[in-house]
Structures are given as structure tokens and as C-alpha cells.
C-alpha atoms as a PDB file:
ATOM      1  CA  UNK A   1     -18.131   3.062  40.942  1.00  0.00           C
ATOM      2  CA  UNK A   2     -21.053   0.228  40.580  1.00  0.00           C
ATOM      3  CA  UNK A   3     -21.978  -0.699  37.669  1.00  0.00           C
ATOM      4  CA  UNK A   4     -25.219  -2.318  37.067  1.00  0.00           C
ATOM      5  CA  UNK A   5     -25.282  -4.790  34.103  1.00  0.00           C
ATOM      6  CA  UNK A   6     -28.402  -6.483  32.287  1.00  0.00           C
ATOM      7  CA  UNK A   7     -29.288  -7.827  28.555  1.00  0.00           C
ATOM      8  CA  UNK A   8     -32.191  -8.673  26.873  1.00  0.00           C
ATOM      9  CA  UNK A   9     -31.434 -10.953  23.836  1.00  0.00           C
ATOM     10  CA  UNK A  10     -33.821 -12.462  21.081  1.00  0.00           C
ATOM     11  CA  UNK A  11     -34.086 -16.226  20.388  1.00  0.00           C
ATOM     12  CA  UNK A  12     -36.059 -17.177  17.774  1.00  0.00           C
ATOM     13  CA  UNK A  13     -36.036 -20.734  18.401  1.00  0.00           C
ATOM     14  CA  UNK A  14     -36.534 -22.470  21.909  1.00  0.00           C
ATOM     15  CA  UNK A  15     -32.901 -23.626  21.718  1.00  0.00           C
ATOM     16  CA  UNK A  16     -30.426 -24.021  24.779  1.00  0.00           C
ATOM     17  CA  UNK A  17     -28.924 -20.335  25.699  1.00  0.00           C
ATOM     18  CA  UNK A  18     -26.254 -18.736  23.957  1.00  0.00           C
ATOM     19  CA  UNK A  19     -27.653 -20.638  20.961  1.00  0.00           C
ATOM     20  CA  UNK A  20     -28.510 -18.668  18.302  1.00  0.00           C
ATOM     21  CA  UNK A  21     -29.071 -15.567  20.500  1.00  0.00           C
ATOM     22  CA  UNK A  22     -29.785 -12.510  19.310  1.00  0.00           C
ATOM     23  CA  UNK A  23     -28.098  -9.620  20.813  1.00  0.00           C
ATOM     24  CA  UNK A  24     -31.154  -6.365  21.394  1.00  0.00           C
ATOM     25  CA  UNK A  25     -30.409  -3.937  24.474  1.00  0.00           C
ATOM     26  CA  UNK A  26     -27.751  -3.900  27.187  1.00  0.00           C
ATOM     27  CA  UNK A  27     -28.837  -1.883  30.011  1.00  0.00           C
ATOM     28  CA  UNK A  28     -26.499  -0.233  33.122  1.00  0.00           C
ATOM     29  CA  UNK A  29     -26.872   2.075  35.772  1.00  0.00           C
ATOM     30  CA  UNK A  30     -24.173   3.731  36.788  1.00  0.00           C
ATOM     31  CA  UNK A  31     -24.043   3.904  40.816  1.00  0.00           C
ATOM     32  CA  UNK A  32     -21.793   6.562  42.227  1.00  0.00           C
ATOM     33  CA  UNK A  33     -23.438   6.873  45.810  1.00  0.00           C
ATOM     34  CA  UNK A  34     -21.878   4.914  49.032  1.00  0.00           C
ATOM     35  CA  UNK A  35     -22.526   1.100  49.175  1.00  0.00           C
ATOM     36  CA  UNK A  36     -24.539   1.258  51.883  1.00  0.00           C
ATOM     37  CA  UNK A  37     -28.444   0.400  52.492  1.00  0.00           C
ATOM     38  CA  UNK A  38     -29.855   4.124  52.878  1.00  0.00           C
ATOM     39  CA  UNK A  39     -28.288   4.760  49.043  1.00  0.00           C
ATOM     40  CA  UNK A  40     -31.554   3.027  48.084  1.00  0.00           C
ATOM     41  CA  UNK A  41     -33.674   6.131  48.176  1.00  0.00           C
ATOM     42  CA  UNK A  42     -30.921   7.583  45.633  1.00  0.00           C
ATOM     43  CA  UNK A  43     -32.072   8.010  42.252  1.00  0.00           C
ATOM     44  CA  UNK A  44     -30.723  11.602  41.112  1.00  0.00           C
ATOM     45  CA  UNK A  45     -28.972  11.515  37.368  1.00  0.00           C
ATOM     46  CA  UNK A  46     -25.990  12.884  38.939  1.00  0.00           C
ATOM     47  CA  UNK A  47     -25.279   9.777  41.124  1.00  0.00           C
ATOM     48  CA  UNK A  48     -27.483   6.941  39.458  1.00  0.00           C
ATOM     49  CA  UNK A  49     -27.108   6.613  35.743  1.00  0.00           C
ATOM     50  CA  UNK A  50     -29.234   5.077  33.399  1.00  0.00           C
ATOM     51  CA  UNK A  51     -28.018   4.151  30.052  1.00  0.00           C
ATOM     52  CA  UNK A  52     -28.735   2.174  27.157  1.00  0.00           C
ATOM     53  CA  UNK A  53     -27.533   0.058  24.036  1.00  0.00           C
ATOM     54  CA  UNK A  54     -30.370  -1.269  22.377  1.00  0.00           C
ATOM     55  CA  UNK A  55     -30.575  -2.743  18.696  1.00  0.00           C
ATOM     56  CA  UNK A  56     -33.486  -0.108  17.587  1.00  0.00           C
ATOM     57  CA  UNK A  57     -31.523   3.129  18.926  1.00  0.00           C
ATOM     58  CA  UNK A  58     -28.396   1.841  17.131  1.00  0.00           C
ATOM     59  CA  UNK A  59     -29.278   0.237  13.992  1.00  0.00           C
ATOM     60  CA  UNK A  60     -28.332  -3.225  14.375  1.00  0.00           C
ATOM     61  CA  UNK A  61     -26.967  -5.328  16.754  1.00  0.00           C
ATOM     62  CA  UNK A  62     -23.367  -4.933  15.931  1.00  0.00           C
ATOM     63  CA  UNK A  63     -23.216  -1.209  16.461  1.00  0.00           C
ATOM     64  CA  UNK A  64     -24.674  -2.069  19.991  1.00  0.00           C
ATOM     65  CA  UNK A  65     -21.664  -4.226  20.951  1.00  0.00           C
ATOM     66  CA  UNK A  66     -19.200  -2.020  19.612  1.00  0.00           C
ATOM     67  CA  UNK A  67     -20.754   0.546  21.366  1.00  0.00           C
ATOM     68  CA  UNK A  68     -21.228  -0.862  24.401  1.00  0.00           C
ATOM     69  CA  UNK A  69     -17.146  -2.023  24.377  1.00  0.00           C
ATOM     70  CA  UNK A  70     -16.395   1.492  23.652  1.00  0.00           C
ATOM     71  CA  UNK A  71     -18.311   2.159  26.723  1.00  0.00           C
ATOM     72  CA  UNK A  72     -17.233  -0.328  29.095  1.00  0.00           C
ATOM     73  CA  UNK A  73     -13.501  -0.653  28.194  1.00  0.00           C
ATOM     74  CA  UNK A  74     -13.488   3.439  29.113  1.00  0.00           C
ATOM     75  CA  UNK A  75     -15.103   2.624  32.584  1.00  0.00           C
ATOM     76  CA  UNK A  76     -12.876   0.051  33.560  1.00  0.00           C
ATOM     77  CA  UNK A  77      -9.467   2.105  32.003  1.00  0.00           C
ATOM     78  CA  UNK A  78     -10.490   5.097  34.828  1.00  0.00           C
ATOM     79  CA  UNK A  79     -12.792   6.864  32.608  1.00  0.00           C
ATOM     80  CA  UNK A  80     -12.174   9.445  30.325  1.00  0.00           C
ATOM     81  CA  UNK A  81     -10.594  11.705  33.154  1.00  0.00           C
ATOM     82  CA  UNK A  82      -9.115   8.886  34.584  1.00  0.00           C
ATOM     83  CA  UNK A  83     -10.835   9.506  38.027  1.00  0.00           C
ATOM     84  CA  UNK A  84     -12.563   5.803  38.472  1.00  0.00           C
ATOM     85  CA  UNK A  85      -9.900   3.899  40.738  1.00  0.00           C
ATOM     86  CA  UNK A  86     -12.094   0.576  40.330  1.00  0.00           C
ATOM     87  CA  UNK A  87     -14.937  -0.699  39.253  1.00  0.00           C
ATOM     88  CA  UNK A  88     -17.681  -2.974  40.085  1.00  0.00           C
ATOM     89  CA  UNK A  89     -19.777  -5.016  37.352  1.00  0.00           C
ATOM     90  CA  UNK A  90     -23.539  -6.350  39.474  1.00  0.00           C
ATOM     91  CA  UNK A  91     -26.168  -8.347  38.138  1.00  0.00           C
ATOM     92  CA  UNK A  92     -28.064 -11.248  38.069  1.00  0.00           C
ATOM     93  CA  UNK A  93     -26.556 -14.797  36.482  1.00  0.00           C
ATOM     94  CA  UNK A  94     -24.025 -12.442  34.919  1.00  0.00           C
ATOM     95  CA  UNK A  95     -21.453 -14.953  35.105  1.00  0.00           C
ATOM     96  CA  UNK A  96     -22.998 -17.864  33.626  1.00  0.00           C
ATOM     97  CA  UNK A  97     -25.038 -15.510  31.070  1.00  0.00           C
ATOM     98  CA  UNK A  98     -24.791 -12.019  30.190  1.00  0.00           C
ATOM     99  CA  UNK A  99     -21.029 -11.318  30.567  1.00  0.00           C
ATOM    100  CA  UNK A 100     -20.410 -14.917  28.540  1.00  0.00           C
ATOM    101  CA  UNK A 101     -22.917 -13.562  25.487  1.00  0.00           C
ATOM    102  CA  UNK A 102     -21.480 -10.468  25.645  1.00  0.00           C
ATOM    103  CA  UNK A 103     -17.651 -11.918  25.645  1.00  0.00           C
ATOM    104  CA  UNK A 104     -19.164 -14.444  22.240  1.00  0.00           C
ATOM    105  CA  UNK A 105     -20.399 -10.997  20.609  1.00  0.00           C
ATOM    106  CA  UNK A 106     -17.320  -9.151  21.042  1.00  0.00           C
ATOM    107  CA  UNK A 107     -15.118 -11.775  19.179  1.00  0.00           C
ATOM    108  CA  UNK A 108     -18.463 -12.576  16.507  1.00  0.00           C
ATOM    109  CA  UNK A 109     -18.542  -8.552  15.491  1.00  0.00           C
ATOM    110  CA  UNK A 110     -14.373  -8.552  15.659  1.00  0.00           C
ATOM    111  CA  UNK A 111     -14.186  -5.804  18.401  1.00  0.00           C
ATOM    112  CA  UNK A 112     -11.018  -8.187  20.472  1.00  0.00           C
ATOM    113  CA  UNK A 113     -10.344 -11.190  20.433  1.00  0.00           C
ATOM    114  CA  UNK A 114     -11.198 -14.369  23.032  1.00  0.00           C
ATOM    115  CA  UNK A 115      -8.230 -13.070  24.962  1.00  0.00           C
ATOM    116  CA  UNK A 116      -9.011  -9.247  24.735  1.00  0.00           C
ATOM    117  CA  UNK A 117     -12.618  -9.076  25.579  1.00  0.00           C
ATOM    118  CA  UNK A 118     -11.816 -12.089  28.465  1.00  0.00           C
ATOM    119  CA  UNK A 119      -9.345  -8.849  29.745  1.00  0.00           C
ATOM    120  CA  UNK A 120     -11.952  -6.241  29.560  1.00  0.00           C
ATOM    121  CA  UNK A 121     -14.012  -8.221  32.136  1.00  0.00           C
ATOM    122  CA  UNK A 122     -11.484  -9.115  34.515  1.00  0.00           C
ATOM    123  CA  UNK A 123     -10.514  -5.509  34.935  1.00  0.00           C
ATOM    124  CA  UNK A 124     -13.831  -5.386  37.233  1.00  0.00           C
ATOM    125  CA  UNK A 125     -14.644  -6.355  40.647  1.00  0.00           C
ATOM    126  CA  UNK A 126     -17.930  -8.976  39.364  1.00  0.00           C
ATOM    127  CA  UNK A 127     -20.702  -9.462  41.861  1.00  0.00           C
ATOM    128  CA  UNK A 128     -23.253 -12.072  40.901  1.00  0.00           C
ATOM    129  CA  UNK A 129     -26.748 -11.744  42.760  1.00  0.00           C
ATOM    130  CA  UNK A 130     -27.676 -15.400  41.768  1.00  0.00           C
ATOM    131  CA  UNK A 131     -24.861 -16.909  43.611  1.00  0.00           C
ATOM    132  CA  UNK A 132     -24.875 -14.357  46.518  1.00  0.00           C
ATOM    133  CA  UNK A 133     -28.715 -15.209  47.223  1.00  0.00           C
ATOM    134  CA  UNK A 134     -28.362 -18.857  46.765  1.00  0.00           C
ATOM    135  CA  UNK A 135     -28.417 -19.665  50.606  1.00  0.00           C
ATOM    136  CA  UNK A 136     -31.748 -17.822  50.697  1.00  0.00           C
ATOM    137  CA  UNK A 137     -32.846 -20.677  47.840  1.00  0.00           C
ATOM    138  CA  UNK A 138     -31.774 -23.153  49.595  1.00  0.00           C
ATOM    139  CA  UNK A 139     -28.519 -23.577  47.402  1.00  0.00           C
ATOM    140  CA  UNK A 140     -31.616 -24.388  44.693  1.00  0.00           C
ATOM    141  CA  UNK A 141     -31.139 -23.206  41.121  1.00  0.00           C
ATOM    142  CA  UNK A 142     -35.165 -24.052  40.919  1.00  0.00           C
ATOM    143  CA  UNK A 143     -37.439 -20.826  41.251  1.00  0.00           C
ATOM    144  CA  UNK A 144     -34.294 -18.664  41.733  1.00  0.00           C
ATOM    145  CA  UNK A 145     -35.127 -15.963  39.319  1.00  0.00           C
ATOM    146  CA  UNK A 146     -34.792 -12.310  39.678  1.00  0.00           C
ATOM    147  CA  UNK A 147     -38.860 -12.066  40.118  1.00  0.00           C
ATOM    148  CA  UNK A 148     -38.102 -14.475  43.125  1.00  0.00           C
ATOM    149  CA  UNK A 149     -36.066 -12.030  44.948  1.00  0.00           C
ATOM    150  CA  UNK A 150     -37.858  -9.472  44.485  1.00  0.00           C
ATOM    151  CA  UNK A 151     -40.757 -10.665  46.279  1.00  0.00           C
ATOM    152  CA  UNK A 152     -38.488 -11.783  49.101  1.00  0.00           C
ATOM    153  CA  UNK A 153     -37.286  -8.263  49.513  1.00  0.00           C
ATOM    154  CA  UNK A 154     -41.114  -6.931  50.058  1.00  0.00           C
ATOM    155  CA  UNK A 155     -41.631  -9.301  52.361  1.00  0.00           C
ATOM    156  CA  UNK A 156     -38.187  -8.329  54.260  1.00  0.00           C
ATOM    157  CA  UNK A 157     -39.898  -4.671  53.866  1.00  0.00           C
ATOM    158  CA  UNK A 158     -37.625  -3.707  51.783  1.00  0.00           C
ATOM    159  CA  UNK A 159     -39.755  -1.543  48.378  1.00  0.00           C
ATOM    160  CA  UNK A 160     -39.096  -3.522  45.123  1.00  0.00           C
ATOM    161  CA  UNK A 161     -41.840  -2.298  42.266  1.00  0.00           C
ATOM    162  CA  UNK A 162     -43.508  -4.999  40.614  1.00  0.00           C
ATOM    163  CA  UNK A 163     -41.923  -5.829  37.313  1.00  0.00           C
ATOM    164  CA  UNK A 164     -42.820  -4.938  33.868  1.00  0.00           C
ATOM    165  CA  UNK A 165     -43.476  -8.457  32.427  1.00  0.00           C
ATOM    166  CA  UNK A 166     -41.028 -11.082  32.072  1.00  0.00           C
ATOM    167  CA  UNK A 167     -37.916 -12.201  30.004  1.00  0.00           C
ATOM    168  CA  UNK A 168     -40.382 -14.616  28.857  1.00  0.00           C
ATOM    169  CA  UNK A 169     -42.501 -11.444  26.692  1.00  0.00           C
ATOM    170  CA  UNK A 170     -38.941  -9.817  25.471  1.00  0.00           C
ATOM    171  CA  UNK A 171     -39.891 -12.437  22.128  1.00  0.00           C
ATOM    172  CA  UNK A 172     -43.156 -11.278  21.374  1.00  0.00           C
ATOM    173  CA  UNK A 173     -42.435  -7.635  22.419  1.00  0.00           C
ATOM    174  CA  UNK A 174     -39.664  -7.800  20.034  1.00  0.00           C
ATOM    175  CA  UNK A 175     -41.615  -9.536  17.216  1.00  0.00           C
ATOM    176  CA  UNK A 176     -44.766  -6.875  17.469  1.00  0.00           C
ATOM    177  CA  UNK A 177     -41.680  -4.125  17.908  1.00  0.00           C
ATOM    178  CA  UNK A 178     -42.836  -3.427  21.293  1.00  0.00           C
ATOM    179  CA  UNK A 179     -39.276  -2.067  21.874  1.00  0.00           C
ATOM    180  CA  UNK A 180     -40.807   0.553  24.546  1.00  0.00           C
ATOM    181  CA  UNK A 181     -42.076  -2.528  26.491  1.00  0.00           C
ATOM    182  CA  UNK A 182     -38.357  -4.266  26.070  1.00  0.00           C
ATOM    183  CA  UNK A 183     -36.864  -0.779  27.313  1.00  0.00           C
ATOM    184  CA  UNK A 184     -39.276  -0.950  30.609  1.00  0.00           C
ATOM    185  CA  UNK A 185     -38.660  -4.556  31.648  1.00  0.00           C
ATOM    186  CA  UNK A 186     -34.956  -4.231  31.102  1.00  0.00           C
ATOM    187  CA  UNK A 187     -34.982  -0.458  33.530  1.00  0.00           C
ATOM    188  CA  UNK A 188     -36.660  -2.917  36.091  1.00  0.00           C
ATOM    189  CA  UNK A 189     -34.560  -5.688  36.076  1.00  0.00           C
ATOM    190  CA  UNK A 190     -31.529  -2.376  37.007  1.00  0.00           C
ATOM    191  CA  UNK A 191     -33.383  -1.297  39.383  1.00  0.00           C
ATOM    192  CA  UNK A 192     -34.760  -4.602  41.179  1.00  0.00           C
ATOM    193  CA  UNK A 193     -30.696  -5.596  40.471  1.00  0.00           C
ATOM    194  CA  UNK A 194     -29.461  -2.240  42.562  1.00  0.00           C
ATOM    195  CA  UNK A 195     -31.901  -2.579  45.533  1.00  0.00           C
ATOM    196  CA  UNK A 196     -31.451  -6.203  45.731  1.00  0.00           C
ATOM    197  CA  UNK A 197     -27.131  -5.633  45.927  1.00  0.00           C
ATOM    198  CA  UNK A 198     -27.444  -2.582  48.574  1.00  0.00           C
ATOM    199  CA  UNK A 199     -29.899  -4.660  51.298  1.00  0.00           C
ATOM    200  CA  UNK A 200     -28.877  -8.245  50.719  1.00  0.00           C
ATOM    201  CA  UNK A 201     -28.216  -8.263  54.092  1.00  0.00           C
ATOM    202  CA  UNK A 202     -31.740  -7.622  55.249  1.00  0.00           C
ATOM    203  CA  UNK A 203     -33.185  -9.679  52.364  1.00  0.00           C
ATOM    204  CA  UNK A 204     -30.499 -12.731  53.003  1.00  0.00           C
ATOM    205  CA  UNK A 205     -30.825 -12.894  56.461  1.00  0.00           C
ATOM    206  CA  UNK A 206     -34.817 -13.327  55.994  1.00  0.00           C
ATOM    207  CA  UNK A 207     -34.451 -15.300  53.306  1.00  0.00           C
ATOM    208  CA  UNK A 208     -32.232 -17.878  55.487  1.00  0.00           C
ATOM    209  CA  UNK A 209     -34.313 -17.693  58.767  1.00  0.00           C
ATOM    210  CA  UNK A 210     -37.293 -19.152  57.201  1.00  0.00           C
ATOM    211  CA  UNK A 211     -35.156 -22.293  56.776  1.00  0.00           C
ATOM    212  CA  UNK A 212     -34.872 -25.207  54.903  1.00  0.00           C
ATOM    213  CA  UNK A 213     -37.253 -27.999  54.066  1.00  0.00           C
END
């Protein structure tokens, strides 16, 4: 299976990431269809998964990481019936973000240690859509955001839906206890996630013919 991965975190102060960082929803979709460009169209609970982990639904961000490990360290043992042969983790700066935050929170709330959650992880295939569209970007870590891709893939023709806001309103949303708003942005940033892994080779290869300055 796929496994979609996203977080939304809370930073009260404009400090340098992973600073301070407040753990509030971890999002994943569960992908069970073939990896293939026409799975796109696929949205049907039975295949495509949505769930989940937020602060709010919880009660406090400690119950969401031990949740969420409960969760993840089933997927990548097989699964309760132990029918899931292997597993792959996709998102967007996962590795130098979310699955580092997520590794800090696990030892913070005591749910493994360094060496534990580090084995958790690597029990997953990891795809990260930042470095695999970096050629499109020029090898530029400038203006290479999620949002960025997005609008590549519409004009490759491939249907993205405009995004709910920006990582830059989780703050206030989560200040005013706009948690619906949080919710919405995060099911985007899935869903942009999924469409941009099953056509990067239609979005790439447009990406890269418009060359280089």
C-alpha cells in the first residue's frame, strides 16, 4: 500500500523549524489502487483512505502521537491481518520535515526511543515529492512549495483543485480555533500530494522542457 503522509504543526514564535513546534493534526490517505496514472480518478473509501490525528479530536497533542504510532507501527508490521507485504510513506519535504518532527515527538511523549521510532520509519519504502520534482525547479529550493506544483500540474493538464489557504494561515486558524479550516488545508495538501506522486511523469517531463534560465 501508499501511504500518504502530511502535518500541520503550531509555532507560536517565528523561530527556525522544529523549534518549539507544536504538534496539531497528522493527516494520511491510505492508497490501495495500482500505481499507475488512471488511479487518479480513484477516490472510493474502499481504496483511498482518509484519516486523521488532530490535537482537537484527541485531546492534546500527546494522545495524537501515540495514536498515530499505534497506527503507523501496525501498517508497516503487515497490518492487523498481516496482509500488507510493504509499504510506501509519500509526501512533500517529508524527509527533512514531517517524518524528523514526528521521530522528535515520539521520543518527547516516550512512545520509543531515538533508535525505536528511527526503526518504525525505515520499515517503509519513503518517497519525497520535493526531491523527486527538483529537476522541474531547476535543482532550486526557492519557490519549490507544494502550491508550486500544483500549478505546474494544471498547466501539464493534469486537475489539481486550488488549495484551501496556506501553511502560512494554519497559526491564525489555530489561534481563532478554526480547526475545520486546519482539517481542509491539510485534506488538500493529501490530495494535491497523491495526484502529484501518480503523474510525475507528465508533470516532470513539462516541468523540465520549459528549461532552465
Amino acid at each position: 500500500m501508499r501511504l500518504y503522509l502530511d502535518v500541520e504543526t503550531y509555532r507560536p514564535l517565528d523561530a527556525a523549524p522544529l523549534t518549539g513546534e507544536r504538534l496539531i493534526a497528522v493527516g494520511v490517505l491510505e492508497d490501495w489502487t495500482a500505481y499507475k496514472p488512471e488511479s487518479s480518478s480513484v477516490w472510493d473509501g474502499d481504496r483511498v483512505r482518509l484519516r486523521l490525528f488532530t490535537e482537537w479530536g484527541l485531546g492534546g497533542e500527546a494522545r495524537l502521537v501515540r495514536a498515530f504510532y499505534r497506527y503507523l507501527y501496525n501498517i508497516v508490521s503487515g497490518g492487523s491481518s498481516g496482509s500488507i507485504d510493504f509499504v510506501c510513506i509519500v509526501g512533500f519535504n517529508i524527509l527533512r520535515y514531517d517524518i524528523p518532527l514526528l521521530t522528535l515527538k515520539a521520543v518527547e511523549y516516550g512512545v520509543g526511543d531515538l533508535a525505536w521510532a528511527s526503526g518504525v520509519w525505515s520499515r517503509a519504502f519513503i518517497v519525497d515529492l520535493f526531491q523527486v520534482y527538483l529537476p522541474g525547479n531547476c535543482m532550486r529550493f526557492k519557490g519549490h512549495t507544494l502550491q508550486s506544483l500544483a500549478r505546474a500540474a494544471r498547466e501539464a493538464g493534469v486537475s489539481v483543485e486550488e488549495p484551501h489557504g496556506s501553511g502560512a494561515d494554519v497559526r491564525a486558524w489555530y489561534e481563532s480555533r478554526r480547526y475545520w479550516d486546519i482539517e481542509e488545508h491539510l485534506k488538500w495538501d493529501l490530495r494535491a500530494s497523491r495526484i502529484l506522486d501518480l503523474n510525475y511523469r507528465r508533470i516532470l517531463g513539462h516541468m523540465t522542457s520549459r528549461g532552465c534560465p
